[in-house]
N, C-alpha and C. Protein backbone atom coordinates (compact mmCIF):
# COMPACT_ATOMS: atom_id res chain seq x y z
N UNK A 1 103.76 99.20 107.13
CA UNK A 1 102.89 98.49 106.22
C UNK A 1 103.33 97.02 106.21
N UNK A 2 102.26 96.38 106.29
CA UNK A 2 102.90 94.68 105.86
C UNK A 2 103.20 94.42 105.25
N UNK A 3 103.69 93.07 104.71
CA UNK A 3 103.92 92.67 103.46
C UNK A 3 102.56 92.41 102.70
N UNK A 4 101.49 91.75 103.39
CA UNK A 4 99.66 91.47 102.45
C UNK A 4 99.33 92.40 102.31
N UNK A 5 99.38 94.06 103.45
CA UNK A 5 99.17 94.85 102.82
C UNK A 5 99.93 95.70 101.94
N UNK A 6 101.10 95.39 101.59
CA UNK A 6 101.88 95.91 100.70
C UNK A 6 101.50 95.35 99.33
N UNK A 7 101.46 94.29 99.42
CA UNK A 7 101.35 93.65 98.32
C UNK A 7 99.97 93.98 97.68
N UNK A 8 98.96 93.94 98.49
CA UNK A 8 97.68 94.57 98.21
C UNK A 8 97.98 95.87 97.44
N UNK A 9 98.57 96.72 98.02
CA UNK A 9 98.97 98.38 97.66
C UNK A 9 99.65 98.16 96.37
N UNK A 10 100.48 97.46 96.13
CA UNK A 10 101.24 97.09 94.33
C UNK A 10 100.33 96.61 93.54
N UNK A 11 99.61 95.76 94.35
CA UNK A 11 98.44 95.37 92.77
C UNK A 11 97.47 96.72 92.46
N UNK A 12 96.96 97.33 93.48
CA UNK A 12 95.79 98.43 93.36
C UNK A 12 96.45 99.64 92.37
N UNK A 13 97.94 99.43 92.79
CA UNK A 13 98.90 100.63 92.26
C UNK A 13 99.07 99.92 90.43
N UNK A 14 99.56 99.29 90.62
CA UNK A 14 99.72 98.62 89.32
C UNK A 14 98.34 98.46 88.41
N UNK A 15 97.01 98.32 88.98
CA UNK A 15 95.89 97.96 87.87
C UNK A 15 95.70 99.46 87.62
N UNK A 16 95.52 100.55 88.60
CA UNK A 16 95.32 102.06 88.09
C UNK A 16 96.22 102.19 87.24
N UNK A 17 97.42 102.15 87.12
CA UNK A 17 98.45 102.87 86.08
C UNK A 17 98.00 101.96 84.60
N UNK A 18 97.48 100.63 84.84
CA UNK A 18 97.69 99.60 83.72
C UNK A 18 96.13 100.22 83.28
N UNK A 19 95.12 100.46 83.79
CA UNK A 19 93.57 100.44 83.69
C UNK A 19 93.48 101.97 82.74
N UNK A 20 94.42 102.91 83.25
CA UNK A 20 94.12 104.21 82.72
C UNK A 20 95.84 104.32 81.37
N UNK A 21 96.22 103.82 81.37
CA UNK A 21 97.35 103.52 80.15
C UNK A 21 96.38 102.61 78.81
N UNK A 22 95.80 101.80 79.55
CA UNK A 22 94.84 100.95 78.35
C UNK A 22 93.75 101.88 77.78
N UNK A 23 93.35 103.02 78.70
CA UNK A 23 91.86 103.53 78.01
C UNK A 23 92.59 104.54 77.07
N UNK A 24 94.03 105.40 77.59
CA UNK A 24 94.29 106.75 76.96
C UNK A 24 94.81 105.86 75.62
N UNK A 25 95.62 104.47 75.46
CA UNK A 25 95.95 103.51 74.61
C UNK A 25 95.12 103.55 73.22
N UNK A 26 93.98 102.48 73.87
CA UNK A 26 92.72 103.20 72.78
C UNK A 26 92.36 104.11 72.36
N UNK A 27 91.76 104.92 73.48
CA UNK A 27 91.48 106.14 72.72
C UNK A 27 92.11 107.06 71.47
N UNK A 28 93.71 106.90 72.04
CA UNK A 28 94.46 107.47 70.91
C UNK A 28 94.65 106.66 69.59
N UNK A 29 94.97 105.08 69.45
CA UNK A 29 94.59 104.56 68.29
C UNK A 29 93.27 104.75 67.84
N UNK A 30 91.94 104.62 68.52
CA UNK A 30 90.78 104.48 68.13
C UNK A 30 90.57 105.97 67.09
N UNK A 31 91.07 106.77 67.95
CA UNK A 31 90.80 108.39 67.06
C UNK A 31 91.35 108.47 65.70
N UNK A 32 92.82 108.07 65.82
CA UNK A 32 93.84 108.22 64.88
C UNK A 32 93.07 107.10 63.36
N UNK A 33 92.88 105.79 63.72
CA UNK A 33 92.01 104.95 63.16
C UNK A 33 90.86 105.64 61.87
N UNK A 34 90.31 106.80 62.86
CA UNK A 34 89.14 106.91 62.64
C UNK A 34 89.31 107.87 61.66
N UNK A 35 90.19 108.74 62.06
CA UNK A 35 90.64 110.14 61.09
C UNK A 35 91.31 109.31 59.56
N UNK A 36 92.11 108.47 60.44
CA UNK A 36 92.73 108.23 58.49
C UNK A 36 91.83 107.72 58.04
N UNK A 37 90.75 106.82 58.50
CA UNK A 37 89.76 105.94 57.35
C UNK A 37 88.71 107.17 56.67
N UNK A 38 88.86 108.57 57.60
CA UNK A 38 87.71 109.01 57.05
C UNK A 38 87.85 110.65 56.49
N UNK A 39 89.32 110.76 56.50
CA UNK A 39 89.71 112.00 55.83
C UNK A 39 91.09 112.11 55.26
N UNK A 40 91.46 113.06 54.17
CA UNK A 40 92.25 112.58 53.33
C UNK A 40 93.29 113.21 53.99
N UNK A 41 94.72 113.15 53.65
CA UNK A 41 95.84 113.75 54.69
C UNK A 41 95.86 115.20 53.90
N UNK A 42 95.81 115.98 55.15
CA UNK A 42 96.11 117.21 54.53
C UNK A 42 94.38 118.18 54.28
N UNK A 43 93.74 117.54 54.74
CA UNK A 43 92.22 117.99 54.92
C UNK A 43 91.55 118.13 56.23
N UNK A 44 90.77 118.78 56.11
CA UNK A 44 90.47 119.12 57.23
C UNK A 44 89.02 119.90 57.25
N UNK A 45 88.55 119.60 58.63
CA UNK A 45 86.53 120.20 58.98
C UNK A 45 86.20 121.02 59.89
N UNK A 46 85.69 121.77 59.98
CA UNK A 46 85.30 122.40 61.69
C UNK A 46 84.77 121.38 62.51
N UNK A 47 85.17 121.72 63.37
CA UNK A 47 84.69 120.94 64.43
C UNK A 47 83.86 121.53 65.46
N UNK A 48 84.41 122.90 66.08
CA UNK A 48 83.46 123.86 66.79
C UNK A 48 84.33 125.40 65.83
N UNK A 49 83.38 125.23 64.63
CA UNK A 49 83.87 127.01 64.54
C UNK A 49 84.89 126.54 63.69
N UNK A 50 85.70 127.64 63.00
CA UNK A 50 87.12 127.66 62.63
C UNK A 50 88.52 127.57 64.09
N UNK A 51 87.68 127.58 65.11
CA UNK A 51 88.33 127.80 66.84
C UNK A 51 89.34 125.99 66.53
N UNK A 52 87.95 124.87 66.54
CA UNK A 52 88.55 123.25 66.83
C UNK A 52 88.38 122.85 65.15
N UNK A 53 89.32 122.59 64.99
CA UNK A 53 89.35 121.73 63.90
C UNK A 53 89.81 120.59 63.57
N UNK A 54 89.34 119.12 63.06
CA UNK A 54 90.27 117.59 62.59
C UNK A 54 90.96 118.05 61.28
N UNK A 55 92.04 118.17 61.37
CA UNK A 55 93.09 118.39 60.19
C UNK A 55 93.85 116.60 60.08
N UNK A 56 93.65 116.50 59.40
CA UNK A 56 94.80 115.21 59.24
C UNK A 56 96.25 115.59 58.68
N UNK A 57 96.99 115.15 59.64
CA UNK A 57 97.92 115.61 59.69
C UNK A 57 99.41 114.41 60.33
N UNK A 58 100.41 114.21 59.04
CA UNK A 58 101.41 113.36 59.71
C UNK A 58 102.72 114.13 60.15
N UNK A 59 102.62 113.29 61.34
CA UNK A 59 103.75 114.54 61.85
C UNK A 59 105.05 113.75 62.00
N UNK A 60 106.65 113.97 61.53
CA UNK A 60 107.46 112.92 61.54
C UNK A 60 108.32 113.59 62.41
N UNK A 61 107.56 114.74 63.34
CA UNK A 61 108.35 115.46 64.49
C UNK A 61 108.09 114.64 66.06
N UNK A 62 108.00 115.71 66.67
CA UNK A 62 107.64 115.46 68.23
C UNK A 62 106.46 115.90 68.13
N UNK A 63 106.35 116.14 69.71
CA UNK A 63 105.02 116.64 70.17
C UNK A 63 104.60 117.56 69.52
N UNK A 64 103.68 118.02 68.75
CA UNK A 64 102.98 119.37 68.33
C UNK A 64 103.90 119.93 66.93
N UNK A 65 104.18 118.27 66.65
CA UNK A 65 105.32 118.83 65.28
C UNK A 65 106.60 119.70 64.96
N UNK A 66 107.56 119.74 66.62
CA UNK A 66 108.46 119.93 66.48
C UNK A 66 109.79 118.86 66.38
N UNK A 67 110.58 119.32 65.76
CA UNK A 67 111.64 118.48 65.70
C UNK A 67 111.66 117.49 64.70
N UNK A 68 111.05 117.71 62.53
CA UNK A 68 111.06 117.18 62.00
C UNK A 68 111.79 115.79 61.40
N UNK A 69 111.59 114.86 61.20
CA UNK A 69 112.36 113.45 60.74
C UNK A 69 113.40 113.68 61.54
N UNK A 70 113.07 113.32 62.80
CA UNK A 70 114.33 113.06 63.49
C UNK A 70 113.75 111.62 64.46
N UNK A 71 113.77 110.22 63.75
CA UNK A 71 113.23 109.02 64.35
C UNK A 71 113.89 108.47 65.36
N UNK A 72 115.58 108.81 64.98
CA UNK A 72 115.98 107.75 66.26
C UNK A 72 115.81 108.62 67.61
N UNK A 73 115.84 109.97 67.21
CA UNK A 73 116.14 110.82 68.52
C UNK A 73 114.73 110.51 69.37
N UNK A 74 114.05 110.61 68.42
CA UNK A 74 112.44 110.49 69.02
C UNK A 74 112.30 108.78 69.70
N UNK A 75 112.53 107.97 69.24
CA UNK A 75 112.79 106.44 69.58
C UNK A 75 113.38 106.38 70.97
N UNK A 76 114.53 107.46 71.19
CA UNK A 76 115.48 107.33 71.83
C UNK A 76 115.11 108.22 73.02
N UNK A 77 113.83 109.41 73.19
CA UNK A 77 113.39 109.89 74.42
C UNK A 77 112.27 109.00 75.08
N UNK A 78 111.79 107.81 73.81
CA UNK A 78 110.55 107.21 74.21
C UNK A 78 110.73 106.01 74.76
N UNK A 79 112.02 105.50 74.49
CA UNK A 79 112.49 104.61 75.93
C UNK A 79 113.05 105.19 76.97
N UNK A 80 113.47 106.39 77.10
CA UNK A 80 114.15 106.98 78.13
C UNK A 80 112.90 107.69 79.06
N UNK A 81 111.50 107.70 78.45
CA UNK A 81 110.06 108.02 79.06
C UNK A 81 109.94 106.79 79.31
N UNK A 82 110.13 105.55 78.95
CA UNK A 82 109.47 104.42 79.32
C UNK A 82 110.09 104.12 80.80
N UNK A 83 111.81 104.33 80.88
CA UNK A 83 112.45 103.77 81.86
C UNK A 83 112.12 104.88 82.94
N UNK A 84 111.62 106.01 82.60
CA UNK A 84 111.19 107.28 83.98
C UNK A 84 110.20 107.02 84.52
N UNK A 85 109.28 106.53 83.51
CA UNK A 85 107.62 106.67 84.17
C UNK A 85 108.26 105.21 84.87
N UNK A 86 108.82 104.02 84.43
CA UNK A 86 109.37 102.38 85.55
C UNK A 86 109.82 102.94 87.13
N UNK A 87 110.72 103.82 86.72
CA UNK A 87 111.27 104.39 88.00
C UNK A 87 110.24 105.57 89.04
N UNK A 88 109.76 105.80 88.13
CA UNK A 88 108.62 106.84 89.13
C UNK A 88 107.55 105.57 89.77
N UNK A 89 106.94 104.40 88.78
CA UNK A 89 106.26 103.56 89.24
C UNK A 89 107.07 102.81 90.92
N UNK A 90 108.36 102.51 90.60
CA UNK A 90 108.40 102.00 91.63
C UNK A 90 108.86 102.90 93.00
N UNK A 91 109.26 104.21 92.91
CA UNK A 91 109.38 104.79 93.76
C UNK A 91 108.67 105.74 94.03
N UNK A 92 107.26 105.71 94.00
CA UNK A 92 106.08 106.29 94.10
C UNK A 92 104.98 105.35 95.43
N UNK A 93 105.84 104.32 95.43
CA UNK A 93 104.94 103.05 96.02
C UNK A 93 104.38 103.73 97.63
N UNK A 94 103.33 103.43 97.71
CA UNK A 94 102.46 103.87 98.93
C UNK A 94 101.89 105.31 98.85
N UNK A 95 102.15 106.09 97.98
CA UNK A 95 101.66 107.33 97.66
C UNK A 95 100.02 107.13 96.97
N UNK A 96 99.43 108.69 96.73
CA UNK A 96 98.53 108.66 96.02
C UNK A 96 97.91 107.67 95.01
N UNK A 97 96.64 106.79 95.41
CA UNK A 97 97.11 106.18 93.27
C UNK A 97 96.57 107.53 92.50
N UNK A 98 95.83 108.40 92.21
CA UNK A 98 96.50 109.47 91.59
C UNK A 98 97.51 109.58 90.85
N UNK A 99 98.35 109.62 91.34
CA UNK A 99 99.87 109.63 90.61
C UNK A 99 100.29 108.73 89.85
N UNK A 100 99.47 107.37 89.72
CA UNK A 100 99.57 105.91 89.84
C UNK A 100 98.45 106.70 87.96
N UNK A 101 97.39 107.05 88.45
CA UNK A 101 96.53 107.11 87.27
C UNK A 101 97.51 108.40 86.26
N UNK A 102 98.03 109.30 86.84
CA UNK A 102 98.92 110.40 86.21
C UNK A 102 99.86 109.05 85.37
N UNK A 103 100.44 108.51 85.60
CA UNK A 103 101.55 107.99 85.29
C UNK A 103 100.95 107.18 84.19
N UNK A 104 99.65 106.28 84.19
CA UNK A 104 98.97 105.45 83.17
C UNK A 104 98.77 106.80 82.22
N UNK A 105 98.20 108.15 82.32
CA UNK A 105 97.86 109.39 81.49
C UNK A 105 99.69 109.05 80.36
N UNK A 106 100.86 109.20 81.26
CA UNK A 106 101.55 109.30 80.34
C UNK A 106 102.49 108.09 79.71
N UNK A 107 102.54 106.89 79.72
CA UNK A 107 102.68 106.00 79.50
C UNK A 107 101.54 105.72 78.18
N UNK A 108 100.40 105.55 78.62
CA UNK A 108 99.19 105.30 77.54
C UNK A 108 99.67 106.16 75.85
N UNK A 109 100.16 107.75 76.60
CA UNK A 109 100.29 108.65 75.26
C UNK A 109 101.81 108.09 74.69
N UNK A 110 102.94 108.07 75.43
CA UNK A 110 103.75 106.97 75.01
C UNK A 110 104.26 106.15 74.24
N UNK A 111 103.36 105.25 74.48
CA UNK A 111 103.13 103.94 73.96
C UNK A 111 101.78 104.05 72.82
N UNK A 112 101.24 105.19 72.71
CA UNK A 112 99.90 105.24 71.53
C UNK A 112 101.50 106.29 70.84
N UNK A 113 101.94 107.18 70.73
CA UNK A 113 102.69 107.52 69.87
C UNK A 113 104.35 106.42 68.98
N UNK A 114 104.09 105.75 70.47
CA UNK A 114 105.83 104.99 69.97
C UNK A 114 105.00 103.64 68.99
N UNK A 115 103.89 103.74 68.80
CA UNK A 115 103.15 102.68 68.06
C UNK A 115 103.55 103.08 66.90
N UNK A 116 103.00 104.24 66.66
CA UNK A 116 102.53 105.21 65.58
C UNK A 116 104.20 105.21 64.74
N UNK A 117 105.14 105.77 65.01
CA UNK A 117 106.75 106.07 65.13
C UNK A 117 107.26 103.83 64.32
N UNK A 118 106.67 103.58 64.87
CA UNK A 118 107.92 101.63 65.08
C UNK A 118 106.73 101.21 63.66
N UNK A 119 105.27 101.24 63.90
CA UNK A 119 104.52 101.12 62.31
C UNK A 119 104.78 102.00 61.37
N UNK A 120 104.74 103.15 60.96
CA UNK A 120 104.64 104.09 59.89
C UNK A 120 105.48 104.92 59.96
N UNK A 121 106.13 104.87 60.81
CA UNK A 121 107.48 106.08 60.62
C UNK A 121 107.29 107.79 61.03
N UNK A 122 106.04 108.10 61.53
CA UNK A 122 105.55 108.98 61.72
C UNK A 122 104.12 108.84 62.57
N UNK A 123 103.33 110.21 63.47
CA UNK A 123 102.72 110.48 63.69
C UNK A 123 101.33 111.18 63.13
N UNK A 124 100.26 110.31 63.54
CA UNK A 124 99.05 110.83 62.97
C UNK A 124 98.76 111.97 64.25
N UNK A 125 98.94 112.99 63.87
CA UNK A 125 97.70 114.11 64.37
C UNK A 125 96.66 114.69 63.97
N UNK A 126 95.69 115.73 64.24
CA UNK A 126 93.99 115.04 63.74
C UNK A 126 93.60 116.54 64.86
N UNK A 127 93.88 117.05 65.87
CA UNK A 127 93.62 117.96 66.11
C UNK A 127 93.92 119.48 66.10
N UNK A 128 93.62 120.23 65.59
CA UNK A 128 93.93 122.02 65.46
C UNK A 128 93.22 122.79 66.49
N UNK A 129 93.63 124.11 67.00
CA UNK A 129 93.42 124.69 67.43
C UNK A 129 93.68 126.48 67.01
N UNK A 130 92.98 127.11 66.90
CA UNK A 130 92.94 128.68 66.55
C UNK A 130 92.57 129.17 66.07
N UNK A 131 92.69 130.13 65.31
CA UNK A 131 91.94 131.47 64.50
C UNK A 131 92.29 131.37 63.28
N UNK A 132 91.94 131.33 62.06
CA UNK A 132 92.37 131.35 60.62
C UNK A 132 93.45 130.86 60.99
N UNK A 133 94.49 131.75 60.20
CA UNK A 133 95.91 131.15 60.09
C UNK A 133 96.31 131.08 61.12
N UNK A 134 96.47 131.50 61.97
CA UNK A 134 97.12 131.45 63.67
C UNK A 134 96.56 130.15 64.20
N UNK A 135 97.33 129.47 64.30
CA UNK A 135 96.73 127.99 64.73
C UNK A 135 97.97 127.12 65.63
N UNK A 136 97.59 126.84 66.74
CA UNK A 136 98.38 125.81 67.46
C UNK A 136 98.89 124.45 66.73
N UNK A 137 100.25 123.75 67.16
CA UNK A 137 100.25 123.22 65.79
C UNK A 137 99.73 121.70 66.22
N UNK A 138 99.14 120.85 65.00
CA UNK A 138 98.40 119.91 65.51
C UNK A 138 98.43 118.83 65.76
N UNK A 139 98.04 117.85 66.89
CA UNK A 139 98.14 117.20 68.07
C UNK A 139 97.09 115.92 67.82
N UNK A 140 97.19 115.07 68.99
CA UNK A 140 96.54 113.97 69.09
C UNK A 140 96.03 113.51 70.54
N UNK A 141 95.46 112.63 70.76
CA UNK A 141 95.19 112.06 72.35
C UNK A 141 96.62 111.61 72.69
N UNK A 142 97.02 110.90 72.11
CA UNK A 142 98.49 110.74 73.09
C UNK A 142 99.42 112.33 73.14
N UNK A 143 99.42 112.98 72.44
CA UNK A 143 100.11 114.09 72.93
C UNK A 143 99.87 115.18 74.12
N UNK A 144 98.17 115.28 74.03
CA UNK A 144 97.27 115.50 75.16
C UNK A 144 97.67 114.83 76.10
N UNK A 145 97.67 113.90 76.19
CA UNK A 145 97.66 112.71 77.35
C UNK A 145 99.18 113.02 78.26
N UNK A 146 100.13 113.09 77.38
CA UNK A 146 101.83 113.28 77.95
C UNK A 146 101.41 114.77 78.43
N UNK A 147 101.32 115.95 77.89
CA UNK A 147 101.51 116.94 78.18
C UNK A 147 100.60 117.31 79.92
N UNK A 148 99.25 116.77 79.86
CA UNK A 148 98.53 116.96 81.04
C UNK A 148 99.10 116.28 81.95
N UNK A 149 99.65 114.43 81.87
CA UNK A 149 100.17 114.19 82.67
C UNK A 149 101.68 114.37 83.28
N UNK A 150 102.37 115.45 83.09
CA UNK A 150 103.57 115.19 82.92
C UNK A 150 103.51 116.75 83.70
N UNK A 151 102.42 117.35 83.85
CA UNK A 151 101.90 119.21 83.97
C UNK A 151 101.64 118.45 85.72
N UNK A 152 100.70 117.86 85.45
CA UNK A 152 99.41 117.27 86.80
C UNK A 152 100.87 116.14 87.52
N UNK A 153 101.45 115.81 87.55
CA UNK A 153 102.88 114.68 88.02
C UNK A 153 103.98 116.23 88.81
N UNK A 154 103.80 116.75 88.09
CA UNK A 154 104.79 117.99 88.61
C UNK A 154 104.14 118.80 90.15
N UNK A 155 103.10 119.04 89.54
CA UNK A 155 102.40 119.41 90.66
C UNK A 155 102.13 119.36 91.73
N UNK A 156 101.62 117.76 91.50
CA UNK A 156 101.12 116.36 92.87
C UNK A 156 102.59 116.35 93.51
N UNK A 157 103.34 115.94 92.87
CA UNK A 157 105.00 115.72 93.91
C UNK A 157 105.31 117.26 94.37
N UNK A 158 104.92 118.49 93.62
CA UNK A 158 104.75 119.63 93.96
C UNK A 158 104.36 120.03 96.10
N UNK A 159 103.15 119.54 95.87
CA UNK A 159 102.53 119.57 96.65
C UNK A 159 102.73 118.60 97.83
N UNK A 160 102.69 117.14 97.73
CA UNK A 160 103.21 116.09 98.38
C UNK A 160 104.39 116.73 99.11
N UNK A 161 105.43 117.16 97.93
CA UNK A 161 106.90 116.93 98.88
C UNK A 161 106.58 118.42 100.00
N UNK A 162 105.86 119.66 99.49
CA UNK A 162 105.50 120.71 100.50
C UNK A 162 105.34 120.46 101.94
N UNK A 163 104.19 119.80 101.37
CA UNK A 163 103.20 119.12 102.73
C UNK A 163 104.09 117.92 103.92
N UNK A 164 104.85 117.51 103.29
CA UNK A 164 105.38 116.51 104.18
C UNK A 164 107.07 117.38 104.54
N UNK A 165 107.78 118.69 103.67
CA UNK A 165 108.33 119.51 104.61
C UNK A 165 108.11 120.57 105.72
N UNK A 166 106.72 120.57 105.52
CA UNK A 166 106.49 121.51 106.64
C UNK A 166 106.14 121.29 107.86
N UNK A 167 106.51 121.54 109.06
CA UNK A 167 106.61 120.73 109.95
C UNK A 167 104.75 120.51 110.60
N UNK A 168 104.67 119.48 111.72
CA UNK A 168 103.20 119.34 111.76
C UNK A 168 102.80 120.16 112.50
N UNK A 169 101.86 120.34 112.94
CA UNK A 169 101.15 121.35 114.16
C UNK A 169 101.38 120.60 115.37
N UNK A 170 101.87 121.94 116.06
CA UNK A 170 102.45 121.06 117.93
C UNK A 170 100.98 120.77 118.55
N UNK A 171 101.09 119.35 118.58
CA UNK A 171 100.35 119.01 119.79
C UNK A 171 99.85 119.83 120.88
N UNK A 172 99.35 119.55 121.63
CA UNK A 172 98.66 120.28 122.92
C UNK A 172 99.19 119.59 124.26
N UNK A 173 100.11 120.23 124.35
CA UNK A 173 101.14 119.88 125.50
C UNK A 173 100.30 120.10 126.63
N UNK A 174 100.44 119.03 127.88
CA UNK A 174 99.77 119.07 129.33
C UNK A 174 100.66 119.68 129.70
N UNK A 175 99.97 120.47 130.54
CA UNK A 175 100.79 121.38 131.57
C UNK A 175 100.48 121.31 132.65
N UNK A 176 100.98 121.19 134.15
CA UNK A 176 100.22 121.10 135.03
C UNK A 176 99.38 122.70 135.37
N UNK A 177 98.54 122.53 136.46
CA UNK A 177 97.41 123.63 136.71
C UNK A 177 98.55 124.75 136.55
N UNK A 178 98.54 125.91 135.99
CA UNK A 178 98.96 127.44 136.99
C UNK A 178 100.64 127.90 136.50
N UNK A 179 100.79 126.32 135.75
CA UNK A 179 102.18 126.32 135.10
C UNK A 179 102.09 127.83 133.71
N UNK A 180 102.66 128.78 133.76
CA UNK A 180 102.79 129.64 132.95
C UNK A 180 102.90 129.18 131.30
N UNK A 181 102.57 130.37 130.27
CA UNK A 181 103.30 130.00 129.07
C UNK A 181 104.50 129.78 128.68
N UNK A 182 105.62 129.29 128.10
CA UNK A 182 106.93 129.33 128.02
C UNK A 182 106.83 130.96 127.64
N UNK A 183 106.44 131.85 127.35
CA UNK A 183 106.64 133.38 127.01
C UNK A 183 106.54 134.20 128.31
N UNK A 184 105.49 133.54 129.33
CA UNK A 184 105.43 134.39 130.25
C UNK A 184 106.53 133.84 131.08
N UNK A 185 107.02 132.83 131.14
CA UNK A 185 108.36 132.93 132.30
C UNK A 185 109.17 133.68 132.43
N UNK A 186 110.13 134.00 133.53
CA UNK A 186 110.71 134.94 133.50
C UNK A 186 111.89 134.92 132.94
N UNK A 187 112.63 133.61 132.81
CA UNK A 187 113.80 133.38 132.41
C UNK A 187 113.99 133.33 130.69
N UNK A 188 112.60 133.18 130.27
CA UNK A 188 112.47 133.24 128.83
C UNK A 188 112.44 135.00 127.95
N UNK A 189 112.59 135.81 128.78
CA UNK A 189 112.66 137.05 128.49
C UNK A 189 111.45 137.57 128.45
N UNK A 190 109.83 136.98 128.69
CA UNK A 190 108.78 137.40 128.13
C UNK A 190 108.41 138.70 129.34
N UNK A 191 107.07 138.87 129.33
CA UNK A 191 106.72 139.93 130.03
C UNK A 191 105.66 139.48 131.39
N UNK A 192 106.47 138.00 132.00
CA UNK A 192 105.81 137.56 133.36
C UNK A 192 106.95 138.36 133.97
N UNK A 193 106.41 138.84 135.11
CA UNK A 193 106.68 139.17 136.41
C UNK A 193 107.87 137.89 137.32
N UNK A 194 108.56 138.16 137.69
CA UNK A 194 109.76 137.24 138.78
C UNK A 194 108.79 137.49 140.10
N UNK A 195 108.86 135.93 140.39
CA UNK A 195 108.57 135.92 141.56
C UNK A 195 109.36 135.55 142.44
């Protein structure tokens, strides 16, 4: 690769991760926004059924409300996500942008939760999931956002690193006219005849 086209390849790489970190960004303030101006904490509506429900809900845990009032610890995985997803950015370079948009998926949720955490001391979540009382516990677009991309990142390098250990398909070796298979020779043990 050149350097113009390298350099080309870092900007294309860099606006996907920056382009899809800004939309999951919004989206997750825009939602969160929307829930506190318009429901009281601790309330909650159907959304499809008793199945989806907007619960407002502050969560001073982790993801999905585990790991209650524990801020610095939480502070303290969300720069240690900031400096992974830096290091995956730069040693990802020339790969998929895919991975490039995976990586904006979890950065965006990130940085929409480490907002949430450095302003108010806690997390707005706003989504439920389940049956009466049996209910998944409840979540937001940035938590969505980390969990899919962080599922879909495992995968892709999953697959990538497969594909590039397995060796390629042999070429189609010239042989001259009448030249045998390496199986049928005789010295190869196969079942040609010595001549």
């Amino acid at each position: 690769m050149t350097d113009e086209s390298s350099s080309r390849r870092s900007l294309a790489e860099g606006a996907v991760l920056a382009g899809v970190n800004g939309i999951v960004y919004l989206a997750d303030q825009l939602t969160k926004a929307l829930v506190v101006a318009n429901l009281p904490v601790g309330s909650r509506t159907d959304l499809v059924g008793d199945l989806v429900q907007i619960w407002h809900a502050q969560n001073r845990g982790a993801a999905f409300s585990l790991l209650q009032d524990s801020q610095l610890l939480f502070l303290a995985v969300s720069a240690l996500a900031l400096v992974t997803i830096a290091y995956f950015y730069r040693s990802l370079h020339g790969r998929s942008l895919w991975l490039y948009a995976i990586l904006g998926l979890v950065l965006g949720g990130t940085l929409g939760n480490l907002t949430d955490r450095i302003r108010q001391q806690y997390v707005t979540d706003f989504v439920s999931v389940g049956i009466g009382n049996v209910r998944w516990p409840t979540f937001n677009v940035a938590d969505s956002s980390i969990v899919v991309g962080i599922l879909a990142i495992i995968t892709l390098l999953a697959i990538f690193e497969r594909g590039e250990d397995q060796p390629q398909a042999d070429p189609r070796i010239e042989r001259a006219p009448g030249t045998p298979e390496p199986s049928q020779r005789p010295e190869s043990g196969g079942g040609g005849a010595a001549g």
